[in-house]
N, C-alpha and C. Protein backbone atom coordinates (compact mmCIF):
# COMPACT_ATOMS: atom_id res chain seq x y z
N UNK A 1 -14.98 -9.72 4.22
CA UNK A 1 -13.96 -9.50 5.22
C UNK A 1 -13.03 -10.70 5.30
N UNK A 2 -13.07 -11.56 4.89
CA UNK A 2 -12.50 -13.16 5.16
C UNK A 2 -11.62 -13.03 4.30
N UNK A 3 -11.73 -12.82 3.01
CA UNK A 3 -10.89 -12.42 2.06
C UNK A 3 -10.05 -11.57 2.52
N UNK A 4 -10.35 -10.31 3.38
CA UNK A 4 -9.09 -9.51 3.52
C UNK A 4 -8.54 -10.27 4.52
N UNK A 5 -9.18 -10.75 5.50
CA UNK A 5 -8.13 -11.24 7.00
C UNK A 5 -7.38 -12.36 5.89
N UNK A 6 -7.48 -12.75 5.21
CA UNK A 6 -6.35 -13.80 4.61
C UNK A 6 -5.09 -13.08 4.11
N UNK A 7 -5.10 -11.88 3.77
CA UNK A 7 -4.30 -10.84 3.13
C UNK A 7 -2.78 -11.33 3.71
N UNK A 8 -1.79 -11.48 2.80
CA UNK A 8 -0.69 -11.41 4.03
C UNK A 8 0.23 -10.04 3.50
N UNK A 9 0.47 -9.61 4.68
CA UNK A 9 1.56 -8.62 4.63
C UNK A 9 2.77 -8.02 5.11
N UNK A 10 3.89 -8.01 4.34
CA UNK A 10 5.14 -8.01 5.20
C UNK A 10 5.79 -6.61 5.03
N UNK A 11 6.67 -6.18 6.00
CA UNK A 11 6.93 -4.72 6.19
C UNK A 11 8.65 -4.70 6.31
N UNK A 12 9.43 -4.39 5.76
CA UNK A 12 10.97 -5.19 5.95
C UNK A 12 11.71 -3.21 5.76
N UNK A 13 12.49 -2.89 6.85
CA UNK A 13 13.51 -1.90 7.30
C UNK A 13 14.56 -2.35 6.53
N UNK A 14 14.61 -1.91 4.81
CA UNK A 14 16.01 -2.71 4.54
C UNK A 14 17.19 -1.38 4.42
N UNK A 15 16.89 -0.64 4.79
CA UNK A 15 18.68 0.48 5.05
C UNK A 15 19.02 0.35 4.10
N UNK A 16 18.55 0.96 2.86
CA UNK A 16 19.26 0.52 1.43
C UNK A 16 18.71 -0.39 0.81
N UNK A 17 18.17 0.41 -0.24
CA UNK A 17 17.24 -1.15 -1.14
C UNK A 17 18.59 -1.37 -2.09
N UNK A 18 19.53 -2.52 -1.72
CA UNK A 18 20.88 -2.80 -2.66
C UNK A 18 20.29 -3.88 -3.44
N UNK A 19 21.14 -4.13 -4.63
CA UNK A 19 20.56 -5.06 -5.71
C UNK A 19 20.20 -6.49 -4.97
N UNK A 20 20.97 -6.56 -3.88
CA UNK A 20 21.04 -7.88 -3.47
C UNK A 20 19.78 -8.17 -2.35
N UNK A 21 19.31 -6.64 -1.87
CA UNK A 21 17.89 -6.58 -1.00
C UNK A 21 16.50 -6.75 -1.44
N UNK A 22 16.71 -6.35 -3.36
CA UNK A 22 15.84 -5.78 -4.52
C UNK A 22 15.67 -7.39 -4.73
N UNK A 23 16.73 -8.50 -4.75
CA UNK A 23 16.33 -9.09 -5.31
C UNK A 23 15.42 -10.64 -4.17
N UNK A 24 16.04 -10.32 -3.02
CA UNK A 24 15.15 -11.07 -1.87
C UNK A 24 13.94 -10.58 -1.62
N UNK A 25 14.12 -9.37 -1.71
CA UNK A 25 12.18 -8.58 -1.77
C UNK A 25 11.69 -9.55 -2.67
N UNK A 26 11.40 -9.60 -3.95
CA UNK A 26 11.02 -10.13 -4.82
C UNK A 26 10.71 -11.69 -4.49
N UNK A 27 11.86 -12.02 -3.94
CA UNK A 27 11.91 -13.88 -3.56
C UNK A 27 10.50 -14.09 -2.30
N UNK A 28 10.84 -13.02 -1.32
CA UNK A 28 9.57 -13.11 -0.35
C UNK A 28 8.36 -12.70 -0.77
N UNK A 29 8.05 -11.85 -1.76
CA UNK A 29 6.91 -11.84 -2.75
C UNK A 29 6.24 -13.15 -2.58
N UNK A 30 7.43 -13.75 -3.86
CA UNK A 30 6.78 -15.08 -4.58
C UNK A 30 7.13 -16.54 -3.73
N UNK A 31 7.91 -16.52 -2.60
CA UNK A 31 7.94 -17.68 -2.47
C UNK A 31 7.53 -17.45 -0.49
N UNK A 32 7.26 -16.72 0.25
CA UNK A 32 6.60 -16.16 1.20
C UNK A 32 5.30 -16.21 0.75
N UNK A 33 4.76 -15.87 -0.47
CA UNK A 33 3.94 -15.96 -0.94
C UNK A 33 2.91 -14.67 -0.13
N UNK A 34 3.29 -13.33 0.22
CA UNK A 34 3.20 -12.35 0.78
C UNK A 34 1.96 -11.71 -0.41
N UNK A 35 1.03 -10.94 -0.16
CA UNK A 35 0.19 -10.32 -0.93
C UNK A 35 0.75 -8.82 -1.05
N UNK A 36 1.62 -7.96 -0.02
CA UNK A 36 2.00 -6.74 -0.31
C UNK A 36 2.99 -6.49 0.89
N UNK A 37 4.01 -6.25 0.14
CA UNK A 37 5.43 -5.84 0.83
C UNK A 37 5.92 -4.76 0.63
N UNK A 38 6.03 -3.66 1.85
CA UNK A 38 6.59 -2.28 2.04
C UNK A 38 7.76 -2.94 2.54
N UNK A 39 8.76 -1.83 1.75
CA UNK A 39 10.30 -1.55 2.11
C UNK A 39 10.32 -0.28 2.37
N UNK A 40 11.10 -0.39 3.35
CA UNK A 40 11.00 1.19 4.35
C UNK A 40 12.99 1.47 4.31
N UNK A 41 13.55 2.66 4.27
CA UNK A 41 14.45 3.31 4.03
C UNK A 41 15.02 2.35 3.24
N UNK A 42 14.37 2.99 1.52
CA UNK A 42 14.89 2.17 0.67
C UNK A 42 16.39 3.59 -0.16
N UNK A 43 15.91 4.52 0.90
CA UNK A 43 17.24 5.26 0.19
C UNK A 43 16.93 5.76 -1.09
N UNK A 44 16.18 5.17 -2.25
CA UNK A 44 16.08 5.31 -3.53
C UNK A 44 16.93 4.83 -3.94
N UNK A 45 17.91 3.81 -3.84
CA UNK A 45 19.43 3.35 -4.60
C UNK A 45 17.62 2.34 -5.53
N UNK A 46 19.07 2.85 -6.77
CA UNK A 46 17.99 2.25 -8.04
C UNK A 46 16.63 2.38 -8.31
N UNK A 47 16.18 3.28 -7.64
CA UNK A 47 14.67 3.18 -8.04
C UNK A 47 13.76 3.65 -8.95
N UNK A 48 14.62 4.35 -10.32
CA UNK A 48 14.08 3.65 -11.84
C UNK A 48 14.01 2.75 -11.71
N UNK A 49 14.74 1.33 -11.86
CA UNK A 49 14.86 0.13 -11.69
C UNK A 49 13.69 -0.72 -11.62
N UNK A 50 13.08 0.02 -10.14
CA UNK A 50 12.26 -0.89 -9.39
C UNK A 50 11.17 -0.56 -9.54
N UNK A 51 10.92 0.82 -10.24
CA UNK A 51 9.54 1.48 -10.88
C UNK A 51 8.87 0.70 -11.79
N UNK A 52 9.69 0.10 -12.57
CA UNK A 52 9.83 -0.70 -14.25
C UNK A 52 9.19 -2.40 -13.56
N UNK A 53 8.91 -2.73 -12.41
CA UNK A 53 9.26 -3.93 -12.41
C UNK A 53 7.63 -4.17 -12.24
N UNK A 54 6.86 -5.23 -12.57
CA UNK A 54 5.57 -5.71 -12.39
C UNK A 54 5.12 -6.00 -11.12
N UNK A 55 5.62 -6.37 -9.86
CA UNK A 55 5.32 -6.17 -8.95
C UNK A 55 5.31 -4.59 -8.02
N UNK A 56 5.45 -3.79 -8.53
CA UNK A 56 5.87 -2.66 -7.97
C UNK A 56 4.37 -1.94 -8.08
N UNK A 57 4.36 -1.04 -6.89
CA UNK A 57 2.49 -0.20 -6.84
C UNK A 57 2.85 0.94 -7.15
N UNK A 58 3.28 1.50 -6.02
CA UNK A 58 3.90 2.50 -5.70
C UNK A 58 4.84 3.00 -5.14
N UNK A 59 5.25 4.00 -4.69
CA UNK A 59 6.42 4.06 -3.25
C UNK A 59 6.23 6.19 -2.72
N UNK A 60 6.99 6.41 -2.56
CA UNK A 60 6.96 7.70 -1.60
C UNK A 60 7.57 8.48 -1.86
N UNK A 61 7.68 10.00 -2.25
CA UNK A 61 8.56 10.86 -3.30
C UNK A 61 9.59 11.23 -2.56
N UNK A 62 10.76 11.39 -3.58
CA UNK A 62 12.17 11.91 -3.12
C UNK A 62 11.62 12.94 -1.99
N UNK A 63 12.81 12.81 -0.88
CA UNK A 63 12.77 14.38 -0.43
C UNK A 63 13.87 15.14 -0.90
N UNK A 64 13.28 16.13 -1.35
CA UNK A 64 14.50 17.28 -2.25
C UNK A 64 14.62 18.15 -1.31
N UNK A 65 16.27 18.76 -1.14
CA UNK A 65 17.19 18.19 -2.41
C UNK A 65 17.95 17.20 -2.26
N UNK A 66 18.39 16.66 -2.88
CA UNK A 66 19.40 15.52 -2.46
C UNK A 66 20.54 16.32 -1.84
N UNK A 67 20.99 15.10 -0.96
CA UNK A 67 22.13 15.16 -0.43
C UNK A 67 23.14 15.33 -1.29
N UNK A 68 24.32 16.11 -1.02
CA UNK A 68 25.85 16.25 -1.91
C UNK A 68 26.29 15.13 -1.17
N UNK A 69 26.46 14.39 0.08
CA UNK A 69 27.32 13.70 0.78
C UNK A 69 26.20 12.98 1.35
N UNK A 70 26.71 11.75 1.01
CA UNK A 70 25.61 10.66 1.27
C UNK A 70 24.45 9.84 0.76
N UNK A 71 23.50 9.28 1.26
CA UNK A 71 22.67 8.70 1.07
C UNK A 71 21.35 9.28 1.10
N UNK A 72 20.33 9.32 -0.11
CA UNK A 72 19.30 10.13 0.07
C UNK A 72 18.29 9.65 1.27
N UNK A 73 17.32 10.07 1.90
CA UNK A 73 16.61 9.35 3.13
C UNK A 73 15.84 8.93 2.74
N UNK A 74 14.95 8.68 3.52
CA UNK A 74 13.62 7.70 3.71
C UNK A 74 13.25 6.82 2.41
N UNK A 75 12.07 6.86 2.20
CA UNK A 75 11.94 6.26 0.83
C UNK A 75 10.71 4.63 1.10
N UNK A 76 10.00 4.72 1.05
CA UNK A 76 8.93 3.50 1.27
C UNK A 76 8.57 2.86 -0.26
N UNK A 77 8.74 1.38 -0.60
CA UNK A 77 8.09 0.78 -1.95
C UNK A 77 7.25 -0.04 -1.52
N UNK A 78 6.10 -0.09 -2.29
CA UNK A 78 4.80 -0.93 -1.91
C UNK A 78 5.05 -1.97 -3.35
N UNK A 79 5.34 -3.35 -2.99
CA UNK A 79 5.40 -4.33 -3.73
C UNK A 79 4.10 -5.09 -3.58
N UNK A 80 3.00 -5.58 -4.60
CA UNK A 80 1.63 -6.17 -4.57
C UNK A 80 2.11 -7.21 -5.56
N UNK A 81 1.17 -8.58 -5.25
CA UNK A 81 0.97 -9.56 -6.12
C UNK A 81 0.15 -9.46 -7.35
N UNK A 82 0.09 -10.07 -8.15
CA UNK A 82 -0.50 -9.91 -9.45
C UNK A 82 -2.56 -9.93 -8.78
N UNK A 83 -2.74 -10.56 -7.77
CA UNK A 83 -3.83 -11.50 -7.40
C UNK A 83 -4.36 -10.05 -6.72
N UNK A 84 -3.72 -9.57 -5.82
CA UNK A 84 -3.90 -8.47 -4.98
C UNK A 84 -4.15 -6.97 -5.59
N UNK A 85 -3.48 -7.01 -6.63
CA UNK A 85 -3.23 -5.64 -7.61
C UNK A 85 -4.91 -5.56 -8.17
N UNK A 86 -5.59 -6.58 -8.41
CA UNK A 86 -6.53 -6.69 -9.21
C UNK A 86 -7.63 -5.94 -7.98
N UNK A 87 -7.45 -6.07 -6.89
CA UNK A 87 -8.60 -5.62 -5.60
C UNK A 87 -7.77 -4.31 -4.98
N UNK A 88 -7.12 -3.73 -5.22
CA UNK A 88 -6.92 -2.25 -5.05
C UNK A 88 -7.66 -1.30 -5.52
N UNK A 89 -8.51 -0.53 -5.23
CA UNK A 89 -9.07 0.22 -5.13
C UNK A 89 -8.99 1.80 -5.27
N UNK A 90 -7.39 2.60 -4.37
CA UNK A 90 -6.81 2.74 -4.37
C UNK A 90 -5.51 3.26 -4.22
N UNK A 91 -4.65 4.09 -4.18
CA UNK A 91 -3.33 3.89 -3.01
C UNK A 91 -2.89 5.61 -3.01
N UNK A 92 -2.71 6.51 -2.09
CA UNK A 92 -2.33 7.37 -2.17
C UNK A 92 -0.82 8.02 -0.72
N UNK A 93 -0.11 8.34 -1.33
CA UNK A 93 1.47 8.54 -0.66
C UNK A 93 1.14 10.17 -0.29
N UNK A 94 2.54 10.39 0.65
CA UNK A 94 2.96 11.37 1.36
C UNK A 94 4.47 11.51 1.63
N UNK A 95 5.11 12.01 2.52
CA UNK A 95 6.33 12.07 2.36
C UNK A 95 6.81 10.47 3.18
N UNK A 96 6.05 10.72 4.02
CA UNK A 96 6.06 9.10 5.28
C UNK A 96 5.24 7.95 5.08
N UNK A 97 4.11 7.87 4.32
CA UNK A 97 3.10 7.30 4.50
C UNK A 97 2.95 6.71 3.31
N UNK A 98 2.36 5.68 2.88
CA UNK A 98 1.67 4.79 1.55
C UNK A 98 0.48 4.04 2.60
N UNK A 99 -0.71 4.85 2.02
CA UNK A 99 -1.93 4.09 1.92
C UNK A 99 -2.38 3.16 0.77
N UNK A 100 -2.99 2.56 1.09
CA UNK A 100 -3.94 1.53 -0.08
C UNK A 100 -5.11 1.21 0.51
N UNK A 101 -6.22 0.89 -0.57
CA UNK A 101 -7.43 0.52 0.06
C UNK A 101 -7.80 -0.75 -0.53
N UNK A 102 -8.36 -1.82 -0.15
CA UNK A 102 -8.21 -3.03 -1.05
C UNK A 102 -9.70 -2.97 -0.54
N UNK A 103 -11.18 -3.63 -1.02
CA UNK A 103 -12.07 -3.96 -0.63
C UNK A 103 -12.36 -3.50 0.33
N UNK A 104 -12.30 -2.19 0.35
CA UNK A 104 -12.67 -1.45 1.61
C UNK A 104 -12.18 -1.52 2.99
N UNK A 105 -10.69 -1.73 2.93
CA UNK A 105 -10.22 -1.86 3.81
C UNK A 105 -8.74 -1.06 3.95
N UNK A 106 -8.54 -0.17 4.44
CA UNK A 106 -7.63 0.97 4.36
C UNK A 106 -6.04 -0.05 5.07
N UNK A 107 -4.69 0.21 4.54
CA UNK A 107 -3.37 -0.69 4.92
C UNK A 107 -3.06 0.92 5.01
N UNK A 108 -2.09 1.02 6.32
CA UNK A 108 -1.15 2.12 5.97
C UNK A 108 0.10 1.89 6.60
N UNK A 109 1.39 1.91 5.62
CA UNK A 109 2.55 1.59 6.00
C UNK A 109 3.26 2.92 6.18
N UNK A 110 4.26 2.55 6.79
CA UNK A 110 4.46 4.33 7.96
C UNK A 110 6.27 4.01 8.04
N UNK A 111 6.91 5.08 7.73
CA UNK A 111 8.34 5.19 8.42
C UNK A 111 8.25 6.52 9.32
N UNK A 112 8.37 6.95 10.15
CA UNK A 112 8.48 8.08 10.91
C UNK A 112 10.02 8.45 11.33
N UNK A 113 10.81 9.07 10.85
CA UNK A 113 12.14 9.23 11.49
C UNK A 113 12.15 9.55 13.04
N UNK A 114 13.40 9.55 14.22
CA UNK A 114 13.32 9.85 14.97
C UNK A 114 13.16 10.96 15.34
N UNK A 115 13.45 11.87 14.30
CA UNK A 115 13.35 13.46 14.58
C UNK A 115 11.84 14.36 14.34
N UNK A 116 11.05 13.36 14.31
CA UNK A 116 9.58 13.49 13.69
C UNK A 116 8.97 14.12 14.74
N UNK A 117 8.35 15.10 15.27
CA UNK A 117 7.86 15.36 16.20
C UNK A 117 6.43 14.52 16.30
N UNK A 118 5.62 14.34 17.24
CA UNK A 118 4.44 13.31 17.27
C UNK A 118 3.35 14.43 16.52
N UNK A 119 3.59 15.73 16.74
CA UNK A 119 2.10 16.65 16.00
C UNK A 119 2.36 16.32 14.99
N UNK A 120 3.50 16.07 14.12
CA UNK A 120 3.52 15.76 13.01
C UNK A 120 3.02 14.23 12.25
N UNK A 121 3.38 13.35 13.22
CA UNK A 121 2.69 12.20 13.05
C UNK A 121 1.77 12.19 13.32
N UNK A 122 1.24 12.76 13.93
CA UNK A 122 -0.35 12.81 14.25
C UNK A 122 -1.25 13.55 12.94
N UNK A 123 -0.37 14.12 11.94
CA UNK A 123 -1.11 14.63 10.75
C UNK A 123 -1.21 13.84 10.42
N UNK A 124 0.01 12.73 10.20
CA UNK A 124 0.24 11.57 8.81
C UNK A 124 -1.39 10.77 9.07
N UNK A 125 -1.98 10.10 10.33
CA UNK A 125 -2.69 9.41 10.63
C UNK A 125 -3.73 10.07 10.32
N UNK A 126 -4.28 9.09 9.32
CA UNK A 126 -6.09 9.51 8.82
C UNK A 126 -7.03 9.52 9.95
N UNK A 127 -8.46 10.33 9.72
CA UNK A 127 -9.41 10.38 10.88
C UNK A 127 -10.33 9.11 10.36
N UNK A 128 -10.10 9.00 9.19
CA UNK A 128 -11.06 7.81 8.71
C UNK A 128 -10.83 6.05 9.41
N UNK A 129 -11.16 5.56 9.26
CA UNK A 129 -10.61 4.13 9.98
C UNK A 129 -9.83 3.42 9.39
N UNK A 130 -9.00 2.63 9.92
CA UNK A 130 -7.45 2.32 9.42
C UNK A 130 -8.20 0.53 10.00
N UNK A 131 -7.49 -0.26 9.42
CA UNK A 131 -7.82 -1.82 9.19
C UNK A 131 -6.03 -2.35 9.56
N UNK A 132 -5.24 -1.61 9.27
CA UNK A 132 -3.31 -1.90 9.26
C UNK A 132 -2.89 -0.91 9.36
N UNK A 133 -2.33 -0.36 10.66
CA UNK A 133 -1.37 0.39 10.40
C UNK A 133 0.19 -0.29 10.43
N UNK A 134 1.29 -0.41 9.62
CA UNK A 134 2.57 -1.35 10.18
C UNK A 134 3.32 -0.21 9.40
N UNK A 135 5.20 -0.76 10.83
CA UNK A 135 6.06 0.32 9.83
C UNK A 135 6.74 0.70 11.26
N UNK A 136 8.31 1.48 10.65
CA UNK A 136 9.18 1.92 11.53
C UNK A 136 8.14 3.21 12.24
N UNK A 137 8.22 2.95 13.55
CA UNK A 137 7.76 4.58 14.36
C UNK A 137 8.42 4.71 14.77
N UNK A 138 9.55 4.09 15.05
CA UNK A 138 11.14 4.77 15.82
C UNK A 138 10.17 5.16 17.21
N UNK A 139 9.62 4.00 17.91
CA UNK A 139 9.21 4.29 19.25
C UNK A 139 9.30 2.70 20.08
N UNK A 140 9.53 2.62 21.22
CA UNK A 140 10.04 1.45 21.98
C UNK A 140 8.62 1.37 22.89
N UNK A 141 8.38 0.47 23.15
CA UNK A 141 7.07 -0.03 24.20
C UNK A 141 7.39 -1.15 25.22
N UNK A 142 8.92 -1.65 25.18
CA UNK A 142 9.18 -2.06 26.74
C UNK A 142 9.26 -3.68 26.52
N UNK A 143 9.35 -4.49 26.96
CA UNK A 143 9.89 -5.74 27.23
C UNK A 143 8.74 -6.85 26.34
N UNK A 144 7.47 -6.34 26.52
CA UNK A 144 6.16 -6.80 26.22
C UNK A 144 6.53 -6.78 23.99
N UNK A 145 7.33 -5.70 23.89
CA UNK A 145 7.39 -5.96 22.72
C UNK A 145 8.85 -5.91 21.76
N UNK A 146 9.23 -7.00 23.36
CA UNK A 146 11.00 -7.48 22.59
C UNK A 146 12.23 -6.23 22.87
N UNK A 147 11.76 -5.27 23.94
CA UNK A 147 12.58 -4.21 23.72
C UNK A 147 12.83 -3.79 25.43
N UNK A 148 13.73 -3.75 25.67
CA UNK A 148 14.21 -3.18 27.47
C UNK A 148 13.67 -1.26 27.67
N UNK A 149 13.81 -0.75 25.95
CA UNK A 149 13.69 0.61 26.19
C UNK A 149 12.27 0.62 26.18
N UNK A 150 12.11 2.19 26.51
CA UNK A 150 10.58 2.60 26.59
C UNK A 150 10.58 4.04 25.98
N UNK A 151 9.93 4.33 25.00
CA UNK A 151 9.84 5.66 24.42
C UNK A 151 10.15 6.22 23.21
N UNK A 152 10.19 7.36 22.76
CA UNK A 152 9.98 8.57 23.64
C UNK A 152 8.34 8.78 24.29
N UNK A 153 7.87 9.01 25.67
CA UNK A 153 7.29 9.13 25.86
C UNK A 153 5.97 9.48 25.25
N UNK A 154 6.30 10.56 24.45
CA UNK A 154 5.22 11.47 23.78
C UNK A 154 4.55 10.77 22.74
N UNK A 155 5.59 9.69 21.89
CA UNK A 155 5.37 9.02 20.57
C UNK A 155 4.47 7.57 21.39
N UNK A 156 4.69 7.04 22.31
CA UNK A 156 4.07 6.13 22.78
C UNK A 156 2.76 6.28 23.33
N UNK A 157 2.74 7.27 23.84
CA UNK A 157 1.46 7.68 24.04
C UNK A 157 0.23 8.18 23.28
N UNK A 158 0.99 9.05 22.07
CA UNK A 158 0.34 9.04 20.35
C UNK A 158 -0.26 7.55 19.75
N UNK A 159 0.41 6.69 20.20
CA UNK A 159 0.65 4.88 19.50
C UNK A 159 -0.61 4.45 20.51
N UNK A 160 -0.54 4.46 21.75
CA UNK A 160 -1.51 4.19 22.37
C UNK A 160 -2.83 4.72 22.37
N UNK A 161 -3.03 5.78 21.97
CA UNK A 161 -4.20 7.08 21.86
C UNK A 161 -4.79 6.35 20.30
N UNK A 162 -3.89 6.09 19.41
CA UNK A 162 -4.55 6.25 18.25
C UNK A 162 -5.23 4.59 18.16
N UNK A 163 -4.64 3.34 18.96
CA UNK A 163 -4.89 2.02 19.28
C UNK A 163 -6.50 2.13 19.55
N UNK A 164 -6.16 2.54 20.97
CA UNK A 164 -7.33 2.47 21.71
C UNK A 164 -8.50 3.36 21.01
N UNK A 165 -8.21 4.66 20.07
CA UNK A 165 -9.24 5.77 19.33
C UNK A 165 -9.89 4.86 18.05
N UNK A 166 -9.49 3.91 17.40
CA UNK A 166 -9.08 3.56 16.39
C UNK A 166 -9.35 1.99 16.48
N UNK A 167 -9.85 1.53 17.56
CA UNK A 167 -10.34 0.08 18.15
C UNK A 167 -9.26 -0.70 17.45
N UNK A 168 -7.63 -0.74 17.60
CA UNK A 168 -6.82 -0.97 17.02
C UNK A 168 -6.16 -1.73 18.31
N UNK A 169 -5.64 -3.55 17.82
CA UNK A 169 -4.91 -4.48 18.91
C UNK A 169 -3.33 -4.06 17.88
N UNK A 170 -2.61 -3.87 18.97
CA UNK A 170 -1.29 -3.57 18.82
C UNK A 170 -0.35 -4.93 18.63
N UNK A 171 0.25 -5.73 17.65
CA UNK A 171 0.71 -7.14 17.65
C UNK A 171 2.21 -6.99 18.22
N UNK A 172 2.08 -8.31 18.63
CA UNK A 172 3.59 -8.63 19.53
C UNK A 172 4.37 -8.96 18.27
N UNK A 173 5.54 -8.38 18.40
CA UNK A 173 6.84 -9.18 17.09
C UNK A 173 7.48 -10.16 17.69
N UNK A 174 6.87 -10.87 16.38
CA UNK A 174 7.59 -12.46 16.54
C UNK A 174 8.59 -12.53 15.73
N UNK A 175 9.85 -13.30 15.91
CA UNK A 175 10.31 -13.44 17.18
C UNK A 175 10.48 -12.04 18.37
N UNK A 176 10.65 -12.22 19.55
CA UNK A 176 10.79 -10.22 20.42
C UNK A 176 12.43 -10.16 20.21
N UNK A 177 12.17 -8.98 19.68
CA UNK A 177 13.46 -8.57 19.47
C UNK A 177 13.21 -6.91 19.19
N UNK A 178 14.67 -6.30 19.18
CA UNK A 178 14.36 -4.76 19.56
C UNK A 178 14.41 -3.71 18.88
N UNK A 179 12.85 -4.04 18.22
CA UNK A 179 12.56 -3.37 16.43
C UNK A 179 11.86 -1.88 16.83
N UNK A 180 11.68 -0.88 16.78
CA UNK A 180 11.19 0.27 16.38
C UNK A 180 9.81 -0.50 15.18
N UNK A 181 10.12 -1.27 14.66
CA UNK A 181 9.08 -1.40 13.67
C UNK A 181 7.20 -2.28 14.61
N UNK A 182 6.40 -1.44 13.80
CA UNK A 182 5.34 -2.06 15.10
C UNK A 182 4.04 -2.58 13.93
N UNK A 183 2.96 -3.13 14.44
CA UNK A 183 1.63 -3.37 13.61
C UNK A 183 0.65 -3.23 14.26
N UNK A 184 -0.50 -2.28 13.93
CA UNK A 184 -1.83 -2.34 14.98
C UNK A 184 -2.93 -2.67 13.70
N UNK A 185 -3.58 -3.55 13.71
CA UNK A 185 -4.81 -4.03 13.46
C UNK A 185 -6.26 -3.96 14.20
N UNK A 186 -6.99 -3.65 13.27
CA UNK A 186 -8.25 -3.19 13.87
C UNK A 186 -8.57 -4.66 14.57
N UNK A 187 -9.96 -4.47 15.69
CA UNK A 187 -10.03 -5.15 16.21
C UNK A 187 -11.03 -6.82 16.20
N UNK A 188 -11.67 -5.91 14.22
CA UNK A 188 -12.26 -6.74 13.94
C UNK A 188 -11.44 -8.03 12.99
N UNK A 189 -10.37 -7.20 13.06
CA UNK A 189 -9.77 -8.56 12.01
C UNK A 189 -9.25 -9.54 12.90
C-alpha cells in the first residue's frame, strides 16, 4: 500500500488537447514528475498523434457521429510513466470513464457533462471499491471547496452517497478556486 499512497496523480480540464497543451502534458509528466495524468475534454484534436506517443495508456472512444460544425466532445487520455506502466494490471474505458488498476488498487478518472443525468452517473460508478475517484463532475459543493455555488442538488448528493458508501474523504482543491473538477480517496490512503 505505501507504494501506491506515493503514486502521484494529476487530472488537468484542458478544452482542447492543442499542440501547445500536448506538449505541457508531457512537460508535467516528466518534470512534475506525475505517475499518471488524465486530460479531460481533449476534443480528440490530434489524437492519432498522441496514440503513437510512449507515454500514452489509453483514452475514451469517439462519440459518433462527429459533429459537421464544431468541435468533437468529451474525450479523456490517460498519460503513465514508464515506472508506473510496468504495475498496471489493468485499464478498462467507457464513454466517461478510464479505469486502471495498479497493485490492486482501482484509479477512476471521470468527465461527466452537465447534461448527464445522476442515474446515469450512477451507472458509470463501479460497485467494487474505488481507491481514486478524480475528474470534471460538473457539480459545485459550496465555499468549503473554492466555489460560492452549490449543485445541482441531485449530483451532490450522488457525490456524497457514493463518499460516505465507498469510505471515500472528498479533497479540498488547492489552491480554492471554482473548479467542477473534484477527488475522493478512500479512506485508507
Amino acid at each position: 500500500m505505501n507504494k501506491f499512497r506515493n503514486t502521484r496523480i494529476g487530472y488537468w480540464n484542458c478544452q482542447g488537447l492543442s499542440d501547445r497543451k500536448w506538449v505541457s502534458a508531457l512537460a508535467a509528466v516528466k518534470e512534475a514528475k506525475l505517475d499518471i495524468l488524465f486530460l479531460a475534454e481533449t476534443w480528440f484534436l490530434d489524437h492519432e498523434t498522441h496514440v503513437s506517443h510512449p507515454d500514452y495508456l489509453v483514452s475514451t472512444p469517439r462519440i459518433l457521429p462527429k459533429p459537421l460544425i464544431g468541435h468533437e466532445q468529451a474525450g479523456i487520455v490517460c498519460l503513465v510513466s514508464q515506472d508506473i506502466r510496468k504495475q498496471i494490471s489493468s485499464a478498462c474505458v467507457t464513454r466517461y470513464t478510464i479505469s486502471i488498476k495498479i497493485n490492486g488498487h482501482y484509479i477512476m478518472a471521470v468527465y461527466f457533462p452537465p447534461s448527464m443525468k445522476p442515474e446515469k452517473i450512477a451507472e458509470h460508478i463501479p460497485d467494487s471499491d474505488l481507491s481514486v475517484l478524480i475528474g470534471d463532475i460538473n457539480t459545485f459543493f459550496g465555499a468549503r471547496y473554492g466555489t460560492k455555488r452549490i449543485g445541482p442538488l441531485s449530483r451532490l448528493n450522488l457525490f456524497r452517497d457514493m463518499s460516505t458508501n465507498k469510505s471515500m474523504n472528498h479533497l479540498f482543491p488547492e489552491p480554492l478556486g471554482p473548479t467542477p473538477d473534484h477527488a475522493f480517496v478512500h479512506q485508507s490512503l
